[in-house]
N, C-alpha and C. Protein backbone atom coordinates (compact mmCIF):
# COMPACT_ATOMS: atom_id res chain seq x y z
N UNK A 1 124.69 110.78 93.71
CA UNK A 1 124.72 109.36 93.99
C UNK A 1 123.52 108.72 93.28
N UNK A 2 123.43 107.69 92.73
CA UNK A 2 122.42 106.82 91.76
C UNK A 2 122.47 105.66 92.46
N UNK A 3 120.92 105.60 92.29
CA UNK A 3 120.46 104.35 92.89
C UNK A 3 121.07 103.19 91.93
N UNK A 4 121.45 102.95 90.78
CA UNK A 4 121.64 102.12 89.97
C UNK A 4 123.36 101.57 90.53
N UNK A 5 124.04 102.17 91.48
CA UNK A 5 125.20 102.17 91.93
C UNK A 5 125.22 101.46 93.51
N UNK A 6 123.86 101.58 93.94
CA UNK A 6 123.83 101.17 94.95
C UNK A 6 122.58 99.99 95.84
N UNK A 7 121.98 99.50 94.50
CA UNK A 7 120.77 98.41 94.71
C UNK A 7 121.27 97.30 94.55
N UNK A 8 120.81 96.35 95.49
CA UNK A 8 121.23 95.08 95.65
C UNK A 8 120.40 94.30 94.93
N UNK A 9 120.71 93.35 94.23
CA UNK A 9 120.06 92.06 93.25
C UNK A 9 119.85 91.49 93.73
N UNK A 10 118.48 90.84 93.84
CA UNK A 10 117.95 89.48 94.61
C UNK A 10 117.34 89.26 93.72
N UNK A 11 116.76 87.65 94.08
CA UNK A 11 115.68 87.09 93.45
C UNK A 11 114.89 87.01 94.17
N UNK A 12 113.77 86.30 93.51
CA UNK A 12 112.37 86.98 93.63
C UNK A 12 111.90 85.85 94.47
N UNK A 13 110.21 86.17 95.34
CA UNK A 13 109.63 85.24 95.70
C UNK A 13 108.48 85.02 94.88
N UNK A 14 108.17 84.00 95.29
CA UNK A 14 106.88 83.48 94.09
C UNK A 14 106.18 82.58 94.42
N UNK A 15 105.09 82.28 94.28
CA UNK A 15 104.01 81.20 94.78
C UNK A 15 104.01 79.88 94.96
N UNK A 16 104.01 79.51 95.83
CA UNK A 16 104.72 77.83 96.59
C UNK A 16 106.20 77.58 96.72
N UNK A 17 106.70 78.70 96.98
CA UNK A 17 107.77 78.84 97.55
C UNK A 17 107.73 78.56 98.85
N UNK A 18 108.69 78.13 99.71
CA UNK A 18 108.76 77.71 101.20
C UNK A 18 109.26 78.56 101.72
N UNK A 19 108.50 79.35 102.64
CA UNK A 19 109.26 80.40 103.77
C UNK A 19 110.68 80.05 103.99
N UNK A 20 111.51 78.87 103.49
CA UNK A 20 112.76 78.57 103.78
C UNK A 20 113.47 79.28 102.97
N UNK A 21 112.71 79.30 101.67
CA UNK A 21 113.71 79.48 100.16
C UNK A 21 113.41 80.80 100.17
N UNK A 22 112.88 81.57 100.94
CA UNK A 22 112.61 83.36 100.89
C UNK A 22 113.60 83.85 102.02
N UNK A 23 113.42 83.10 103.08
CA UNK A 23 114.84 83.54 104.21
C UNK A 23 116.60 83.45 103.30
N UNK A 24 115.91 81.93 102.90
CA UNK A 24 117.42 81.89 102.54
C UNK A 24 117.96 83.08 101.61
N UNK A 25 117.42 83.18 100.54
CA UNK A 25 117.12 84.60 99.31
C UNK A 25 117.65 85.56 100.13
N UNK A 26 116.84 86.48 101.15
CA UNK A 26 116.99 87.44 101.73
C UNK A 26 118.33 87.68 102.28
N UNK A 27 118.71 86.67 103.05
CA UNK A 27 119.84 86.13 103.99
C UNK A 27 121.20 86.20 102.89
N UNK A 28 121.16 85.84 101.85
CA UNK A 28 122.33 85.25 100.84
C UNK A 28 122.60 86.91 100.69
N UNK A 29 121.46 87.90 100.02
CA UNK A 29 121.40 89.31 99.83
C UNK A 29 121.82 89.98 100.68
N UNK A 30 121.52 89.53 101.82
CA UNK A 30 121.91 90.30 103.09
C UNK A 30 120.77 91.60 102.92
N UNK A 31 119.50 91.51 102.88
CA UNK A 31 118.74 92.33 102.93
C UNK A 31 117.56 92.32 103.73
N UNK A 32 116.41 92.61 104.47
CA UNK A 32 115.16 92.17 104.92
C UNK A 32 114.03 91.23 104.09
N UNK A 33 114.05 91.96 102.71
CA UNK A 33 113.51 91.56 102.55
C UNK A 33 113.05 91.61 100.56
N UNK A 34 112.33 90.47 99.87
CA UNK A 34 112.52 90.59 98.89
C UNK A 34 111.49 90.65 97.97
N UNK A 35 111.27 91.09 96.58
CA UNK A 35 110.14 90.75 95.66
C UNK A 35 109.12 89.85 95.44
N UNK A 36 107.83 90.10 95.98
CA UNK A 36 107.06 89.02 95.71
C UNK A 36 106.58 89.08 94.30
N UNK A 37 106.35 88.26 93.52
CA UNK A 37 105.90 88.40 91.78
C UNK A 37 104.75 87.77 91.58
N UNK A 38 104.26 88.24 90.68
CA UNK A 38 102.45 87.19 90.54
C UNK A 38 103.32 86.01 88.90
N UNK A 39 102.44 85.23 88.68
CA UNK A 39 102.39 84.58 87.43
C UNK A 39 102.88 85.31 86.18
N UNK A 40 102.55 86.50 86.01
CA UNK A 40 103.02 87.40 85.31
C UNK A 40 103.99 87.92 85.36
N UNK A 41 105.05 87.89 86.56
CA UNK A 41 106.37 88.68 86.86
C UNK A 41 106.05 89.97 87.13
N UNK A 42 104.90 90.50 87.38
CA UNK A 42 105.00 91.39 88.34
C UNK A 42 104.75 91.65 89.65
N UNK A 43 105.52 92.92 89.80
CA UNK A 43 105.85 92.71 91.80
C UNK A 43 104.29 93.03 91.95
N UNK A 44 104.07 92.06 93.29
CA UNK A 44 102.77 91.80 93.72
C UNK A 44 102.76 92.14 95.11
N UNK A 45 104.03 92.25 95.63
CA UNK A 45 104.15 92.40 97.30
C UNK A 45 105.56 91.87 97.60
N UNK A 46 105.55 92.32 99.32
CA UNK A 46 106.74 92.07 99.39
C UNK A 46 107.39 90.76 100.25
N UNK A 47 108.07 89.74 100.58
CA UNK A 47 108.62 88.78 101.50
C UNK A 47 109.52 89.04 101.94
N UNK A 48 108.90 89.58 103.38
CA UNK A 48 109.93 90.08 104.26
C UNK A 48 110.42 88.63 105.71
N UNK A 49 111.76 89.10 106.21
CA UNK A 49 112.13 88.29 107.65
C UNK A 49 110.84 88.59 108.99
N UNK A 50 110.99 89.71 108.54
CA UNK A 50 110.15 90.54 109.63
C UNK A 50 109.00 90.01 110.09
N UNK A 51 108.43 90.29 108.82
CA UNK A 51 106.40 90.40 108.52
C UNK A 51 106.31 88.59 108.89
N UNK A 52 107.08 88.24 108.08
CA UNK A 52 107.06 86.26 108.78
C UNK A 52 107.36 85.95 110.12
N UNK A 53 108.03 86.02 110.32
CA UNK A 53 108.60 86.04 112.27
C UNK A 53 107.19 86.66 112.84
N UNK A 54 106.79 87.77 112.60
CA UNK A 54 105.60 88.56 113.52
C UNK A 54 104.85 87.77 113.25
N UNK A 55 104.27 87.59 112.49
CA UNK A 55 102.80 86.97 111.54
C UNK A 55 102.70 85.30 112.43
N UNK A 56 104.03 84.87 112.27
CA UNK A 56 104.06 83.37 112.54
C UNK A 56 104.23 82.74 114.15
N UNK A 57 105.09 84.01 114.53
CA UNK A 57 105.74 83.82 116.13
C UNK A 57 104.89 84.78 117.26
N UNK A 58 104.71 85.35 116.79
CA UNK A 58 104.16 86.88 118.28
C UNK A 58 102.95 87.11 117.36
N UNK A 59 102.54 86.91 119.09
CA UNK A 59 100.84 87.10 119.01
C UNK A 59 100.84 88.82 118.78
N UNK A 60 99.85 89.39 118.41
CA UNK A 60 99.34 90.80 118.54
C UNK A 60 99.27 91.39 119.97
N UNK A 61 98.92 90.80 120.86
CA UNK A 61 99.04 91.23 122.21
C UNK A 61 100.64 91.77 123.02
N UNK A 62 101.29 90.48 122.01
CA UNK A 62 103.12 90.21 122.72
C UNK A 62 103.50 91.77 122.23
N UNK A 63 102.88 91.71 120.72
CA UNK A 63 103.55 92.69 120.65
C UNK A 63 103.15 94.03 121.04
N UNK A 64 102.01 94.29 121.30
CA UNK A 64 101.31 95.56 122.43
C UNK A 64 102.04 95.86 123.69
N UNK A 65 102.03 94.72 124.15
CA UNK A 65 102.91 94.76 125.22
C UNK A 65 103.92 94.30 125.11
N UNK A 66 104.91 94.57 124.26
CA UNK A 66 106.49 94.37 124.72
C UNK A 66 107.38 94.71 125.52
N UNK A 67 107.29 95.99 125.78
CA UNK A 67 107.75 96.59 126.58
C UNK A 67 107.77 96.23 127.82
N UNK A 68 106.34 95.26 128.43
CA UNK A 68 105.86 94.94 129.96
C UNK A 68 106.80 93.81 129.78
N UNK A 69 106.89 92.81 129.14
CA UNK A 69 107.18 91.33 128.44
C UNK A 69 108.61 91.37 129.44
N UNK A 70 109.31 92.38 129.78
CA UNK A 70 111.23 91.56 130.78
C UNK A 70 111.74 90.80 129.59
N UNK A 71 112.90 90.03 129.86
CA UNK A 71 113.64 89.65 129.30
C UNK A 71 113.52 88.26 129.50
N UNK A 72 112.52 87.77 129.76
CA UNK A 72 112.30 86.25 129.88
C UNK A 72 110.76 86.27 129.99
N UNK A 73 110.35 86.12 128.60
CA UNK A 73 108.44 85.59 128.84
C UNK A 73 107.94 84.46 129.14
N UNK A 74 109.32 83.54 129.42
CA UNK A 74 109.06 81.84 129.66
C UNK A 74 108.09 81.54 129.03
N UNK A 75 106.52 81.98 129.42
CA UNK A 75 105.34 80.71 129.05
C UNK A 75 105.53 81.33 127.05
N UNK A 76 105.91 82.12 126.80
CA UNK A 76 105.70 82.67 125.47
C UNK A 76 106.84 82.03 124.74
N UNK A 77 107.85 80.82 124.80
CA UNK A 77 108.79 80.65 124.36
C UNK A 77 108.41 79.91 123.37
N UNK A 78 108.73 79.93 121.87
CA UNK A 78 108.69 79.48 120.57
C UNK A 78 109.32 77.78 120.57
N UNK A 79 108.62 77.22 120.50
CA UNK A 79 109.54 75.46 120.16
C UNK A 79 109.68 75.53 118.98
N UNK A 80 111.28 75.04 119.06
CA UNK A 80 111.97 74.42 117.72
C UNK A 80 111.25 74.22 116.70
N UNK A 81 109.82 73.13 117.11
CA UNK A 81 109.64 72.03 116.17
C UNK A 81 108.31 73.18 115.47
N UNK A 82 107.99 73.89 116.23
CA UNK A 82 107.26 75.19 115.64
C UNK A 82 107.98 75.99 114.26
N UNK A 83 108.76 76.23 114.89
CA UNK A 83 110.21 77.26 113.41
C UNK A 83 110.10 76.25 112.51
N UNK A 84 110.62 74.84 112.76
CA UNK A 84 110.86 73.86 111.27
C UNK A 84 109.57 73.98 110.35
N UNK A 85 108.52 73.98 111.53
CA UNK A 85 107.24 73.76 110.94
C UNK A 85 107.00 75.07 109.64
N UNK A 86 107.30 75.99 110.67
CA UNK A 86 106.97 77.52 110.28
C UNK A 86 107.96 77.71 108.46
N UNK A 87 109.31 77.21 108.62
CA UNK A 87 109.95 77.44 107.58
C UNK A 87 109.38 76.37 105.89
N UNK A 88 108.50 75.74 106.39
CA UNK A 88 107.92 74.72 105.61
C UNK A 88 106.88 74.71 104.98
N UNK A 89 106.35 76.21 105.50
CA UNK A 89 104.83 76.56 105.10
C UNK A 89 105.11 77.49 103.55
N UNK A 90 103.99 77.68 102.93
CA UNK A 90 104.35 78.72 101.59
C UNK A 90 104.12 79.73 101.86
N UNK A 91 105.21 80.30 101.47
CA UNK A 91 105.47 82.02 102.20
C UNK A 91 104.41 82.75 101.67
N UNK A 92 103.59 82.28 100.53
CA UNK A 92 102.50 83.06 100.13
C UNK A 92 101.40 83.93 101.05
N UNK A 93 101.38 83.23 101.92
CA UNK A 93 100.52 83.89 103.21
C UNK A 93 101.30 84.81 103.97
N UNK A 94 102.95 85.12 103.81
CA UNK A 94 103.42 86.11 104.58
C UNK A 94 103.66 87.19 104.16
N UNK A 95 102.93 87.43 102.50
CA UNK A 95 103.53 88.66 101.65
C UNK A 95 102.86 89.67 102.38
N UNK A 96 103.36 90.75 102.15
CA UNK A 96 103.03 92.10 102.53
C UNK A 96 102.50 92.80 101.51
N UNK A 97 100.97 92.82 100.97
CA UNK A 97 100.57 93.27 99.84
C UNK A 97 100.78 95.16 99.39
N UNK A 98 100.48 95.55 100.67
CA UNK A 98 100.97 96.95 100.48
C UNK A 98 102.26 97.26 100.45
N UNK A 99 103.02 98.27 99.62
CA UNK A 99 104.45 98.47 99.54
C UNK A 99 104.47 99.56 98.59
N UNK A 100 105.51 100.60 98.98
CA UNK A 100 105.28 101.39 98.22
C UNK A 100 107.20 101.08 97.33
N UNK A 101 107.36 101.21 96.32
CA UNK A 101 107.85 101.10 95.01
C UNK A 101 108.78 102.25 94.61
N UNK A 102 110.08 102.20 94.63
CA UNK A 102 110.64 103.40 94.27
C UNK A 102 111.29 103.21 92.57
N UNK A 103 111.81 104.24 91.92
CA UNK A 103 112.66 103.75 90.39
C UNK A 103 113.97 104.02 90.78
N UNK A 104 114.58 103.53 89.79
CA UNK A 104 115.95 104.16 89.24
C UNK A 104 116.53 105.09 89.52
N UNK A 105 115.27 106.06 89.12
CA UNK A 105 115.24 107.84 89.13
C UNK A 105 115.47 108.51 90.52
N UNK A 106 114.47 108.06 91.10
CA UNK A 106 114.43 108.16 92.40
C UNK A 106 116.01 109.26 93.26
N UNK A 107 115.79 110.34 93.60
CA UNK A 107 117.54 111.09 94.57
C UNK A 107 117.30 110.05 95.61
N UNK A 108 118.25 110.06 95.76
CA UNK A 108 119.19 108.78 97.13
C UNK A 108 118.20 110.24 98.40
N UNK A 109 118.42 111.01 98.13
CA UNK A 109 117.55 112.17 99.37
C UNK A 109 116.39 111.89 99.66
N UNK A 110 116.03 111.57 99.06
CA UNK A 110 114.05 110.95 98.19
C UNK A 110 113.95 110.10 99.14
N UNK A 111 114.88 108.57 98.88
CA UNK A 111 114.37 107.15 99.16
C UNK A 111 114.58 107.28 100.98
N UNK A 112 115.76 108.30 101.34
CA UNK A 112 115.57 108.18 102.63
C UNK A 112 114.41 108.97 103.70
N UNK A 113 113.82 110.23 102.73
CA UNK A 113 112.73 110.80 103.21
C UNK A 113 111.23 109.53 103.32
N UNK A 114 111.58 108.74 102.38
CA UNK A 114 110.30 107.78 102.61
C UNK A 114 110.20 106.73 103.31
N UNK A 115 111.86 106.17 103.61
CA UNK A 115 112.14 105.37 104.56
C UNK A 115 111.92 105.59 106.10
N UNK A 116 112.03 107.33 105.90
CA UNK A 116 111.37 107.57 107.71
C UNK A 116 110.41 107.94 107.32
N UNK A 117 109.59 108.40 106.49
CA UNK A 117 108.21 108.80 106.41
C UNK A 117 107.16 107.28 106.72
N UNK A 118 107.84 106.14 105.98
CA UNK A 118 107.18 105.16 106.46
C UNK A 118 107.82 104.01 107.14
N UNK A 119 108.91 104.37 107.96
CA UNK A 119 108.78 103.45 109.14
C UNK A 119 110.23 102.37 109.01
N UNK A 120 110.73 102.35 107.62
CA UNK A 120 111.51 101.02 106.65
C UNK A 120 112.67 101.54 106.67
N UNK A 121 113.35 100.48 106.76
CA UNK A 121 115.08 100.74 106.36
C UNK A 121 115.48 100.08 104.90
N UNK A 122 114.07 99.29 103.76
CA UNK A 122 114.75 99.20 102.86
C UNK A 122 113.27 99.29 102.25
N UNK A 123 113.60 99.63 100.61
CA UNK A 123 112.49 99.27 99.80
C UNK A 123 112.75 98.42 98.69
N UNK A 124 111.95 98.49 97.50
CA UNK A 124 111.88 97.59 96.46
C UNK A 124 112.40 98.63 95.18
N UNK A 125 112.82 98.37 94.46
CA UNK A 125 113.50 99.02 93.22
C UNK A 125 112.89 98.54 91.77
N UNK A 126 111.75 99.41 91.34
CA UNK A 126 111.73 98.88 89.52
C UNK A 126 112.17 99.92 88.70
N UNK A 127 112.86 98.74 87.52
CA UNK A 127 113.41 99.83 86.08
C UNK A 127 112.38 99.23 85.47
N UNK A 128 111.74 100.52 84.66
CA UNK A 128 110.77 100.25 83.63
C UNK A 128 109.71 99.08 84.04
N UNK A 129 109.14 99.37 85.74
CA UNK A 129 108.29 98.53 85.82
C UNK A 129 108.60 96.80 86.31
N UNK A 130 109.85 96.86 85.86
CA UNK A 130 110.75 95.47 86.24
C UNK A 130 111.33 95.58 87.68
N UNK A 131 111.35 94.42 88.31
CA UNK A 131 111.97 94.59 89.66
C UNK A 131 113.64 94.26 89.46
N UNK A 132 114.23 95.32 89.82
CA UNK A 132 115.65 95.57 89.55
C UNK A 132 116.36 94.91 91.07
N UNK A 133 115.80 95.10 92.21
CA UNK A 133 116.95 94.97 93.83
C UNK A 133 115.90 95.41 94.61
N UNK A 134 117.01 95.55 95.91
CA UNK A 134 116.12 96.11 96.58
C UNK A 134 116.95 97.53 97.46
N UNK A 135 116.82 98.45 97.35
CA UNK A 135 117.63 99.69 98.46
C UNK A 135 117.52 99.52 99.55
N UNK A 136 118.66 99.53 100.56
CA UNK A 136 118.83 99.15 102.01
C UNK A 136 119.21 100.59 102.51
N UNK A 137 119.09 101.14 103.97
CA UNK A 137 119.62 102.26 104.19
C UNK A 137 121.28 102.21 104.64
N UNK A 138 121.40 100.65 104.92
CA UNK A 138 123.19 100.28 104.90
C UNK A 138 123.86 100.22 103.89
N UNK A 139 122.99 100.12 102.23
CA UNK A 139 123.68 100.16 101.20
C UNK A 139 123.97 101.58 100.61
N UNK A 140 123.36 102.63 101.24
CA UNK A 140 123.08 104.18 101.25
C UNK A 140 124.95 104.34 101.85
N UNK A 141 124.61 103.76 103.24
CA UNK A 141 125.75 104.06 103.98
C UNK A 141 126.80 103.52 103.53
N UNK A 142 127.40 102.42 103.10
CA UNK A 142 127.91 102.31 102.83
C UNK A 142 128.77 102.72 101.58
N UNK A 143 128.16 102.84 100.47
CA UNK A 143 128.10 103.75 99.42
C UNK A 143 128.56 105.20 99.73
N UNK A 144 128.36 105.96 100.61
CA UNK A 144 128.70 106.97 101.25
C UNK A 144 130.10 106.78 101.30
N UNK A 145 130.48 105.54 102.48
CA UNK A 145 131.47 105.37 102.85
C UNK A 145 132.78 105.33 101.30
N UNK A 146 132.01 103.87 100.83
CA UNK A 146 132.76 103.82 99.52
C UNK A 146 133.53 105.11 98.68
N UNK A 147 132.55 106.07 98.74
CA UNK A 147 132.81 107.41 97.99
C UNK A 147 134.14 108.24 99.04
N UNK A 148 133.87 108.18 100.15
CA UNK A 148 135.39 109.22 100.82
C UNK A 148 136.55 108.68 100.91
């Protein structure tokens, strides 16, 4: 199985972009999350749903204690006019500078040993240094599926 058979194409995020136009990106892909690029076009980090929602919505504590949190934190509830706010800001502050980078080359066996080695259900994909997609572990599965 080749990764080149099974990476999804997105576009990229990039500097003064609006946390809107990186959801939307992600969302259209149907992926978590997508390429951040410097001035130069290269990947610089990543813009994820995730890392924005945490970063922007839940405190560090909420999330220590989630588990205590029940199913209703009432006083912890997010206003609307917070999210509009939140989707309006430049996603530049939500990149995820660390990321580790898989190729082309990469065995489909590989990308899922690193996906539980570090925690992710998708990564970032470069050919020759270029950001090609991004690998999902549903595009694994599915692909699977595709094949029987």
């Amino acid at each position: 199985m080749k990764l080149e058979n099974i990476i999804i194409p997105t576009g990229v995020a990039r500097t003064g972009m609006k946390v809107r136009e990186g959801f939307k990106e992600c969302l259209r892909c149907g992926v978590p999350g997508i390429a951040f690029v410097d001035a130069s076009g290269q990947v610089a980090g990543i813009f994820s749903i995730r890392e924005t929602l945490r970063r922007a919505c839940v405190p560090d504590i909420m999330v220590n204690y989630a588990d205590l949190l029940g199913d209703t934190p009432g006083c912890m509830e997010i206003p609307e006019q917070h999210m509009h706010q939140i989707l309006e800001l430049p996603l530049d502050g939500f990149v995820k500078k660390k990321h580790v980078d898989i190729t082309l080359d990469t065995e489909v066996a590989t990308v899922v040993a690193l996906m539980e080695k570090y925690s992710t259900n998708y990564f970032l994909v470069l050919d020759d240094d270029k950001y090609a997609g991004v690998i999902t572990i549903w595009a694994i599965a599915q692909r699977m599926l595709d094949l029987s």
